[in-house]
N, C-alpha and C. Protein backbone atom coordinates (compact mmCIF):
# COMPACT_ATOMS: atom_id res chain seq x y z
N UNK A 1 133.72 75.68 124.08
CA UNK A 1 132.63 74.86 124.50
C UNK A 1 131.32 75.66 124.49
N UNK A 2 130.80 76.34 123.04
CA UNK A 2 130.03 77.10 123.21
C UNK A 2 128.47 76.40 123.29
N UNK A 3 128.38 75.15 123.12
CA UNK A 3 127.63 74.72 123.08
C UNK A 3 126.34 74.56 124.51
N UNK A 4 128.02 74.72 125.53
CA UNK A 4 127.14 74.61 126.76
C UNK A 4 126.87 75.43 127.53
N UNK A 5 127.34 77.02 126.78
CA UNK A 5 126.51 78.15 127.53
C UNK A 5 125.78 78.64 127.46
N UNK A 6 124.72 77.84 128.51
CA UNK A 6 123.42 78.19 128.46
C UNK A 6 123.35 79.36 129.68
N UNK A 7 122.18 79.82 129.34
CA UNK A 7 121.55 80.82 130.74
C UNK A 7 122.30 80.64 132.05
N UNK A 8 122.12 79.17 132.61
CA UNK A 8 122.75 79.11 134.20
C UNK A 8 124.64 79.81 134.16
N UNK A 9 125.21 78.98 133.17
CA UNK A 9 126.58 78.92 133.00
C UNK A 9 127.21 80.16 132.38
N UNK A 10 126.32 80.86 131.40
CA UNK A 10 126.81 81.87 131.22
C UNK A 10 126.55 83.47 132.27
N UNK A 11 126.15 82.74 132.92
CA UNK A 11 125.37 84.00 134.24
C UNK A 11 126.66 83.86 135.15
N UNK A 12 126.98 82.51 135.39
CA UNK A 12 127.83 82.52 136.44
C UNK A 12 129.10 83.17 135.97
N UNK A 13 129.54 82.68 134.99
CA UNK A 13 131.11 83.51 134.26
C UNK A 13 130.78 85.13 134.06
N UNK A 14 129.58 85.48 133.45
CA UNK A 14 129.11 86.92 134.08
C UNK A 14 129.60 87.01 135.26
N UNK A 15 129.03 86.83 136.75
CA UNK A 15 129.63 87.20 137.68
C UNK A 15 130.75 86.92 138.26
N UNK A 16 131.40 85.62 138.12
CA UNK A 16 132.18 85.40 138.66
C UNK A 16 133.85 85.83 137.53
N UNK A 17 133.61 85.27 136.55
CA UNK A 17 134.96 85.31 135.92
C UNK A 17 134.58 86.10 134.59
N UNK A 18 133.98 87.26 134.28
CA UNK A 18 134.07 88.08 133.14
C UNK A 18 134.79 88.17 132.30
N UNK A 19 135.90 88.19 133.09
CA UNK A 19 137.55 88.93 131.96
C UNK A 19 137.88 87.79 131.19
N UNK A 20 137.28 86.14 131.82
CA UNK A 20 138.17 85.47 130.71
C UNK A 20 137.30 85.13 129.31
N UNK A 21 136.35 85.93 129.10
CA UNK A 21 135.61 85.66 127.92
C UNK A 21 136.55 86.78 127.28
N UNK A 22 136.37 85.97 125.98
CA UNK A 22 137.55 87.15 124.98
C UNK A 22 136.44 88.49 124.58
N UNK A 23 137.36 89.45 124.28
CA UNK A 23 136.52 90.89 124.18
C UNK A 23 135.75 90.91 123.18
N UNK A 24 135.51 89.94 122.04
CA UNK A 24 134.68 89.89 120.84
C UNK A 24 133.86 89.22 121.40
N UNK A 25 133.51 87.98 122.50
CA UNK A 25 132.76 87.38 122.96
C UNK A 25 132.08 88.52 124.36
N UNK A 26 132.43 88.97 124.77
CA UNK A 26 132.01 90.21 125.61
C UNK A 26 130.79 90.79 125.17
N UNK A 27 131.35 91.25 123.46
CA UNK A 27 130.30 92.35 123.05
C UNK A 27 128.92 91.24 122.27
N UNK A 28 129.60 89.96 121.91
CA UNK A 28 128.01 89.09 121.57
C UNK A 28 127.22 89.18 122.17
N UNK A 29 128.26 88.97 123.96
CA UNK A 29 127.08 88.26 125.28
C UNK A 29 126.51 88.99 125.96
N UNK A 30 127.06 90.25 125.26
CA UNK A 30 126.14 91.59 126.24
C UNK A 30 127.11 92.15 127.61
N UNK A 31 128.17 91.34 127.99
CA UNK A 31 128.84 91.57 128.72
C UNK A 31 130.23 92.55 128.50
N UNK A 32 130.31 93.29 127.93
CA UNK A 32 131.39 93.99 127.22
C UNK A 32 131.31 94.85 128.21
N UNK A 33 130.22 95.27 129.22
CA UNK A 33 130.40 96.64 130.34
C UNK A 33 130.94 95.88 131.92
N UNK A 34 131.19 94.82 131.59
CA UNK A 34 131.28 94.07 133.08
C UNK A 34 132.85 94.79 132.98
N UNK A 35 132.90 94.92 134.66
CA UNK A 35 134.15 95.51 134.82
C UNK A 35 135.25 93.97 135.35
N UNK A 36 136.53 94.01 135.26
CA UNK A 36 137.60 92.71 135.32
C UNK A 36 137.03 92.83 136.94
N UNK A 37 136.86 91.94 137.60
CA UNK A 37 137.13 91.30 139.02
C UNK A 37 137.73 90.48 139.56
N UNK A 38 139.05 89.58 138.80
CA UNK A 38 139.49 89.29 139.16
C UNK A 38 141.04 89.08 138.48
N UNK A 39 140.68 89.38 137.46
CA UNK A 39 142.15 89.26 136.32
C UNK A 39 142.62 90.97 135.78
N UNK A 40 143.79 91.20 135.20
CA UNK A 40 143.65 92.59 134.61
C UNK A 40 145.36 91.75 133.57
N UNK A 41 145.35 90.55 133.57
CA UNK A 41 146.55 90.43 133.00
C UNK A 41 146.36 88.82 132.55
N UNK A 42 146.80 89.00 131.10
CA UNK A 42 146.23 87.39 130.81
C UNK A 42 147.44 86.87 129.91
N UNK A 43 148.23 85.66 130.21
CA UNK A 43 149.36 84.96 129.47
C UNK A 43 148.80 83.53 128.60
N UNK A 44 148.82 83.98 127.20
CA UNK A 44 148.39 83.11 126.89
C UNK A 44 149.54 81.92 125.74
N UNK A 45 149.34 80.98 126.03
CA UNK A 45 150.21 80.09 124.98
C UNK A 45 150.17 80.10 123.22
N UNK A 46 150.99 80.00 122.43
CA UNK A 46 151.03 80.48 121.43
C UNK A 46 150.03 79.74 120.55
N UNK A 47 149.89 78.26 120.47
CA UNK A 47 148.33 77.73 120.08
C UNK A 47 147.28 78.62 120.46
N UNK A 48 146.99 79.00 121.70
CA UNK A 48 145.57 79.48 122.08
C UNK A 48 145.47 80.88 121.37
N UNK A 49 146.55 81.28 121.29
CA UNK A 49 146.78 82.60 120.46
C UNK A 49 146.08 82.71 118.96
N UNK A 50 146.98 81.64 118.68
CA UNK A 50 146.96 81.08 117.06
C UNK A 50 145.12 81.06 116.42
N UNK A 51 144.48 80.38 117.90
CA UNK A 51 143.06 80.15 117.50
C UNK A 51 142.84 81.47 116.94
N UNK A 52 142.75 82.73 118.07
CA UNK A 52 142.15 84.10 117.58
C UNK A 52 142.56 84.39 116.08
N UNK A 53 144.22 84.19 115.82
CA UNK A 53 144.73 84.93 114.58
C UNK A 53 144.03 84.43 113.22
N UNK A 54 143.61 83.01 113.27
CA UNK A 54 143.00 82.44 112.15
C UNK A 54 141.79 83.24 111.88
N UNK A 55 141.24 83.87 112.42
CA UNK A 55 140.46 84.10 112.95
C UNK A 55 140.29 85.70 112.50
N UNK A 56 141.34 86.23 112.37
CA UNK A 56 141.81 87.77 112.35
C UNK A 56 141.61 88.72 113.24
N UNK A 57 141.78 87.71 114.59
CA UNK A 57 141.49 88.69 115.97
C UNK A 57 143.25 88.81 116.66
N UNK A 58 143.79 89.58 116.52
CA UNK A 58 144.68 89.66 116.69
C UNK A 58 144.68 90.38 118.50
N UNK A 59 143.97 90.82 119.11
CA UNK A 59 143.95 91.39 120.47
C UNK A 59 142.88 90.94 120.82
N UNK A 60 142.30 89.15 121.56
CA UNK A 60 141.66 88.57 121.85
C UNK A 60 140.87 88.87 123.10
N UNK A 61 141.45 89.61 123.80
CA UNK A 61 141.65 90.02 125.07
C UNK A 61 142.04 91.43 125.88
N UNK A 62 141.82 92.17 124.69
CA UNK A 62 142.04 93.70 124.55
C UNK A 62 141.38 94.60 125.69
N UNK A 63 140.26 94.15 127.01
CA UNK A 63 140.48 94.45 127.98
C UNK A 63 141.38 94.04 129.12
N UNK A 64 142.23 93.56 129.01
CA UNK A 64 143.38 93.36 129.91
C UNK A 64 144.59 93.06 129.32
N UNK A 65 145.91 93.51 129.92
CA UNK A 65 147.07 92.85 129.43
C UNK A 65 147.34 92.23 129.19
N UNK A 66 147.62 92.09 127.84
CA UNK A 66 148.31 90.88 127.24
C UNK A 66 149.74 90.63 126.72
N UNK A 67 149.63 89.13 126.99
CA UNK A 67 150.96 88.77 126.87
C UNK A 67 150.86 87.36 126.23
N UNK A 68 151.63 87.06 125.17
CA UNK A 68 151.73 85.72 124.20
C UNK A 68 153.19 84.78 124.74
N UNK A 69 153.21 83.66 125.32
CA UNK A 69 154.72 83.18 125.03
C UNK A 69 154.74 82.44 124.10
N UNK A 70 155.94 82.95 123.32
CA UNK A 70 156.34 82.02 122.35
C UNK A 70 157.44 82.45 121.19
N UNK A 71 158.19 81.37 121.35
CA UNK A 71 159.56 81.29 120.79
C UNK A 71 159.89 81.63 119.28
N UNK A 72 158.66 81.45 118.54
CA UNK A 72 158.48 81.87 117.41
C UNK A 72 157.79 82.38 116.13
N UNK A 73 156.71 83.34 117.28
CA UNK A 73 156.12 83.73 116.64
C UNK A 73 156.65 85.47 116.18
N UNK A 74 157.95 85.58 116.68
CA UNK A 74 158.75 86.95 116.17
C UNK A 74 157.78 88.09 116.91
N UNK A 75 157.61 89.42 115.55
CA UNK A 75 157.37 90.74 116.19
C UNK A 75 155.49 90.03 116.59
N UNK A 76 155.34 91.17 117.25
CA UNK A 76 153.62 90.90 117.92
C UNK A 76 152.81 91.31 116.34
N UNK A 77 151.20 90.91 116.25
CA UNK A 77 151.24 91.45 114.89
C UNK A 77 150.27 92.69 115.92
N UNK A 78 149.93 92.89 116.76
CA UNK A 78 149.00 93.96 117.36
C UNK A 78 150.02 94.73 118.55
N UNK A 79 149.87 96.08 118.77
CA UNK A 79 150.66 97.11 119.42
C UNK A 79 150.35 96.17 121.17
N UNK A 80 148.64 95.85 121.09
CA UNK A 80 148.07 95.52 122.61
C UNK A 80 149.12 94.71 123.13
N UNK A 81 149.79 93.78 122.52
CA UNK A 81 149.90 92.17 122.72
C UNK A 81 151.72 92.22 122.74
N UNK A 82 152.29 92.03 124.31
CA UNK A 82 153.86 91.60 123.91
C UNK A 82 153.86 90.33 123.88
N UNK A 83 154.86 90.16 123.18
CA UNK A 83 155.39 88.92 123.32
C UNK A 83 156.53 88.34 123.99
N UNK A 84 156.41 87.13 124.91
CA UNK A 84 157.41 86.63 125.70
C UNK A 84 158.29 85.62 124.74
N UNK A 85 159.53 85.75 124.49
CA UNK A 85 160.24 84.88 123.47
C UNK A 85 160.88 83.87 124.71
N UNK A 86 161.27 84.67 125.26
CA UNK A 86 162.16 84.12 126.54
C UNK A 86 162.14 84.70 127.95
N UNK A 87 162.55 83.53 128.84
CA UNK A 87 162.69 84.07 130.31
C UNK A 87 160.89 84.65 130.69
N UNK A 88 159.90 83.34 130.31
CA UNK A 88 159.17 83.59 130.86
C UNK A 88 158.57 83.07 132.24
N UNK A 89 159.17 82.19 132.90
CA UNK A 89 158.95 82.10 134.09
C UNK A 89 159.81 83.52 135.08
N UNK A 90 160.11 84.34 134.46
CA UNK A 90 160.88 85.69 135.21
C UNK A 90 160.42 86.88 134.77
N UNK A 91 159.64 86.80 133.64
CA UNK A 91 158.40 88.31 133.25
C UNK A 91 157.54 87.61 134.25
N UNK A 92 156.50 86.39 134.31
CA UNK A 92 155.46 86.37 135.04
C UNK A 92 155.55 86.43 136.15
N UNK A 93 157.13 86.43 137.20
CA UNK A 93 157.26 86.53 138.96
C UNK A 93 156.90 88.32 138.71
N UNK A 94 157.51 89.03 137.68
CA UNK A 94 157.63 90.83 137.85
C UNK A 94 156.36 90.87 137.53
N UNK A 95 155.50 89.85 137.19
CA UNK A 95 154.27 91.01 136.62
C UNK A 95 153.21 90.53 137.98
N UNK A 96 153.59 89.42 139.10
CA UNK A 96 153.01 89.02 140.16
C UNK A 96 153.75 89.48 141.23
N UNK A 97 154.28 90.44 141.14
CA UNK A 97 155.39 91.19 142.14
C UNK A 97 154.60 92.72 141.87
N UNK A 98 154.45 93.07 141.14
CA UNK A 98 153.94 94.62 140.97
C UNK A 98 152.48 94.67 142.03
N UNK A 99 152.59 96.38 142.75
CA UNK A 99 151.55 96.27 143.35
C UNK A 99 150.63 96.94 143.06
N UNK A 100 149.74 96.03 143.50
CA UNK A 100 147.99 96.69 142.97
C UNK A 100 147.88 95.93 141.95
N UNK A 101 146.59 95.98 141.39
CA UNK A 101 146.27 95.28 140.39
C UNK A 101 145.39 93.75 140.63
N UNK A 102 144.91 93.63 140.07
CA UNK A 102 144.29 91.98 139.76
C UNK A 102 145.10 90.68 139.71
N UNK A 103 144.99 89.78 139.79
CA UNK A 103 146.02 88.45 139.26
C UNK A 103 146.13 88.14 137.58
N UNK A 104 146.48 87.23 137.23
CA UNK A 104 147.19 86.69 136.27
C UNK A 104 146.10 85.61 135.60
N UNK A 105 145.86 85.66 134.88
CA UNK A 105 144.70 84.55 133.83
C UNK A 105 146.05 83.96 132.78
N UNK A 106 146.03 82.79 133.34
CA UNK A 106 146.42 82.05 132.60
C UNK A 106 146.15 81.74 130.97
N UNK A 107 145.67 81.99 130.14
CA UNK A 107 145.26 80.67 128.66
C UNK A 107 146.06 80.47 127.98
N UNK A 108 146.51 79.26 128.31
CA UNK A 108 146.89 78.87 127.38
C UNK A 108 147.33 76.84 127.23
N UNK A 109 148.22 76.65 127.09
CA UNK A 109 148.18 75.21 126.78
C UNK A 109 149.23 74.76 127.73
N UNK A 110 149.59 72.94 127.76
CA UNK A 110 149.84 72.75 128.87
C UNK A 110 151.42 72.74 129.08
N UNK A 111 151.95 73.20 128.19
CA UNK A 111 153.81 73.58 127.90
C UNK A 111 153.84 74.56 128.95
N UNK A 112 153.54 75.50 127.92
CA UNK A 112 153.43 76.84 129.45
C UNK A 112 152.47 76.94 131.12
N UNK A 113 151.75 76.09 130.68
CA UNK A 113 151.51 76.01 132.03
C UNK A 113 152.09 74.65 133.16
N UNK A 114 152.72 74.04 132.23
CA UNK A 114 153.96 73.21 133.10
C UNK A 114 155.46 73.84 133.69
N UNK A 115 155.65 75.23 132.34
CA UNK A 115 156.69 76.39 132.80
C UNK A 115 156.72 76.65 133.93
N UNK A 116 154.80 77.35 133.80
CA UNK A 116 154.99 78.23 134.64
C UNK A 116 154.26 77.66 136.07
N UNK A 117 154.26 76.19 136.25
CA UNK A 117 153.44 75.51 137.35
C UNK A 117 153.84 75.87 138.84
N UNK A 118 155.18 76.03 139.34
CA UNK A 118 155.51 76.89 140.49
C UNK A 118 155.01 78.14 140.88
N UNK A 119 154.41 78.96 139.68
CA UNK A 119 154.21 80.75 139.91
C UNK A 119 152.44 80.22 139.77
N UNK A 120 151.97 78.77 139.86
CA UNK A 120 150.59 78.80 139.92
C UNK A 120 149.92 78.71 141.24
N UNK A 121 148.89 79.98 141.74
CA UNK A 121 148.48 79.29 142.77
C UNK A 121 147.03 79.12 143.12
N UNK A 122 146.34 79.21 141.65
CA UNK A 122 145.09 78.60 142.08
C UNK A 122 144.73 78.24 140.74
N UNK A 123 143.88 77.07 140.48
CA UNK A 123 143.35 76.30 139.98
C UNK A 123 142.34 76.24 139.77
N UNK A 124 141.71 76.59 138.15
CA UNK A 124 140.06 76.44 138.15
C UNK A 124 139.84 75.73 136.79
N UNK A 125 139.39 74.67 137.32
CA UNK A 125 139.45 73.95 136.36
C UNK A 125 137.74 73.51 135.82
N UNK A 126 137.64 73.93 134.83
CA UNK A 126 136.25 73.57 133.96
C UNK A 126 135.91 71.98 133.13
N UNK A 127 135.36 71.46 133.44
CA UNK A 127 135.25 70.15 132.86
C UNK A 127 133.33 70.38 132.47
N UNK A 128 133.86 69.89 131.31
CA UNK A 128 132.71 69.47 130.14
C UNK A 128 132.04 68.17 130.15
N UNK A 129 130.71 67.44 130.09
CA UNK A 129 130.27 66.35 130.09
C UNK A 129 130.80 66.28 128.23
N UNK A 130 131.85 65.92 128.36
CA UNK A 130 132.40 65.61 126.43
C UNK A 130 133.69 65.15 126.58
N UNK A 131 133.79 63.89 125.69
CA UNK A 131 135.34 63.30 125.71
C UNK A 131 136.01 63.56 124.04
N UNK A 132 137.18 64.09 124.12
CA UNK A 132 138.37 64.25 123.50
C UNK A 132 138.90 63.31 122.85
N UNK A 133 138.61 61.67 122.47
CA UNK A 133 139.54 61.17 121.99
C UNK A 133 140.35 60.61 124.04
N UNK A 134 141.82 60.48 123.81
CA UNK A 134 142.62 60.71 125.15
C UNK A 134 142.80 61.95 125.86
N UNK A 135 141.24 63.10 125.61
CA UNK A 135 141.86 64.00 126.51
C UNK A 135 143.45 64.64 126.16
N UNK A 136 143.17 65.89 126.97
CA UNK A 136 144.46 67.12 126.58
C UNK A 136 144.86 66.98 127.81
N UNK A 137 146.58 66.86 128.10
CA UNK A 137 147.34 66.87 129.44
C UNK A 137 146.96 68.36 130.16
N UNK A 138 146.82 69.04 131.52
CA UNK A 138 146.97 70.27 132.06
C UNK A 138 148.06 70.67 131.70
N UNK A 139 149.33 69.32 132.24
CA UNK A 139 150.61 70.06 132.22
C UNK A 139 151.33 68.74 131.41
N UNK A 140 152.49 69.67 130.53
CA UNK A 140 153.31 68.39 130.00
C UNK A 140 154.67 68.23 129.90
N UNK A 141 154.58 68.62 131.23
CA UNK A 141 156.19 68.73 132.11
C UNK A 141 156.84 67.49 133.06
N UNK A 142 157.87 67.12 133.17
CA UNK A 142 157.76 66.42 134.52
C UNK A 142 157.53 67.70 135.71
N UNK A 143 156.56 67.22 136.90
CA UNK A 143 156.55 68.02 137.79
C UNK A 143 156.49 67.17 139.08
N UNK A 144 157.12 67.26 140.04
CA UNK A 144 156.75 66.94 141.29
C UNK A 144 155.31 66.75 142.06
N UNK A 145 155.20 66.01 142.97
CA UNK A 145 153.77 66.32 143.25
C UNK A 145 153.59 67.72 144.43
N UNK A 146 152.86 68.30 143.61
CA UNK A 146 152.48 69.25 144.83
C UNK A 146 150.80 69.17 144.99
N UNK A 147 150.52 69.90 146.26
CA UNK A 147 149.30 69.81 146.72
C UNK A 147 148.19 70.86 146.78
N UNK A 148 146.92 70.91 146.60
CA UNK A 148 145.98 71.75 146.39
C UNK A 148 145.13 71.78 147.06
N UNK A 149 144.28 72.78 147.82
CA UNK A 149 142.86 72.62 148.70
C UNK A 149 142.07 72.39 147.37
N UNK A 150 140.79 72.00 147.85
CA UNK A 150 139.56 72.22 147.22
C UNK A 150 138.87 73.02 147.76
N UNK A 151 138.41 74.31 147.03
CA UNK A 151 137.93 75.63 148.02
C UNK A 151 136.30 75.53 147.39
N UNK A 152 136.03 74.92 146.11
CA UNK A 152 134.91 74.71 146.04
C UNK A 152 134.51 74.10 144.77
N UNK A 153 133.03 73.74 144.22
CA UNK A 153 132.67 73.00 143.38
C UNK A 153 131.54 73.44 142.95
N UNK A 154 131.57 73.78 141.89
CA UNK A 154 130.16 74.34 141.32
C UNK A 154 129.65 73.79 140.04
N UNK A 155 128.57 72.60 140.56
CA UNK A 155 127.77 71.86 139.57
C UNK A 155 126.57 72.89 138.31
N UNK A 156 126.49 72.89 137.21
CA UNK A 156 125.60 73.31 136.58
C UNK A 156 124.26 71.69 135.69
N UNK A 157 123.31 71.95 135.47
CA UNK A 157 122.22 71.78 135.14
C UNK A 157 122.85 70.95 133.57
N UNK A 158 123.35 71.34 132.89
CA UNK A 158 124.33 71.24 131.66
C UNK A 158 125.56 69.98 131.33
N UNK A 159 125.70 69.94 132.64
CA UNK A 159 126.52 68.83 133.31
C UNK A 159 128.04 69.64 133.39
N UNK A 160 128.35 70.69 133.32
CA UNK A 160 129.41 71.78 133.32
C UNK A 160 129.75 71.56 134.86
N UNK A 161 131.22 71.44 135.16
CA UNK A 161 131.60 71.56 136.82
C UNK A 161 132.76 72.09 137.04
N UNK A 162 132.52 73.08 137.70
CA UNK A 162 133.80 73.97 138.19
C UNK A 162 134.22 73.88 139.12
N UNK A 163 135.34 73.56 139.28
CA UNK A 163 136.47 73.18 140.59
C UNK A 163 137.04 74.30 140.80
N UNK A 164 137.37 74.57 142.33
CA UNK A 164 138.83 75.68 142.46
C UNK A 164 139.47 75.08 143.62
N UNK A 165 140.73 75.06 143.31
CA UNK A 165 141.65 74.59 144.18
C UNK A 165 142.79 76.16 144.35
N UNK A 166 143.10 75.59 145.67
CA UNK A 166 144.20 76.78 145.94
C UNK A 166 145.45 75.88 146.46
N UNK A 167 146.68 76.83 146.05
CA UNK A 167 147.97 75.31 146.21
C UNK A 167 148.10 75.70 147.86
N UNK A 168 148.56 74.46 148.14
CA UNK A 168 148.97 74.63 149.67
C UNK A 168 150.73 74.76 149.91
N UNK A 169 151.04 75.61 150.62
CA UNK A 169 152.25 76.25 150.66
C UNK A 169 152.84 76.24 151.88
């Protein structure tokens, strides 16, 4: 959604969420010295992957750990980047079990993040003044209903609005 980072919106992901701009987008935006504040480990789905490789970015995300799931995309093509073939709802409890460190950045699409919807516990969800056709599902799992605070809402100028929810437990 590059269209809508303007000055306000790209200031705020400056401070607030750095790490999830990919590391080639880092060094465009001038932000390549921001240090991670809140992520140091990022799982991404094998589409969202796919975008970078067309692309010939094979370590999208090369300041923080990475990790790809997916069933068939075989060996990694970059040393940075493992790949989860299987048993990934049980790499992501060990890699949210280790101590120290940052949390877990999700990217990816809504398979794996229907996987991995139990090991989720906060929610930030970005919505665009732009429609899709029917829109992309979050999750495309059956899931139970579970429940979320709203911890806050941050309107931009752009029509950009950021939600964060935290699950209630």
């Amino acid at each position: 959604m590059l269209r809508f980072l303007d000055e306000e919106y790209l200031a705020f992901l400056k401070a607030e969420f750095p790490e999830t701009i990919s590391t080639q987008g880092r060094v465009h935006l001038g932000a390549d010295h921001l240090p991670n504040k809140r992520f140091d480990t990022v799982v991404q789905g094998r589409a969202s992957y796919d975008e970078g490789l067309r692309a010939g970015i094979t370590s999208p995300y090369g300041h923080l750990r990475e990790y790809v799931a997916s069933r068939t995309l075989g060996a990694s093509p970059d040393p940075h980047v493992e790949i989860i073939a299987d048993g990934l709802v049980e790499r992501v409890r060990a890699l949210k079990a280790e101590e120290g460190g940052l949390d877990i950045y999700l990217c990816g699409g809504s398979r794996i993040a229907g996987e991995l919807f139990d090991e989720i516990d906060e929610l930030v969800i970005k919505s665009y003044p732009i429609v899709y056709g029917m829109g992309m599902p979050m999750f495309t799992t059956g899931l139970d209903i579970k429940e979320f605070t709203l911890d806050g809402v941050r309107t931009f100028a752009n029509g950009v609005v950021v939600r964060t929810y935290t699950r209630k437990r």
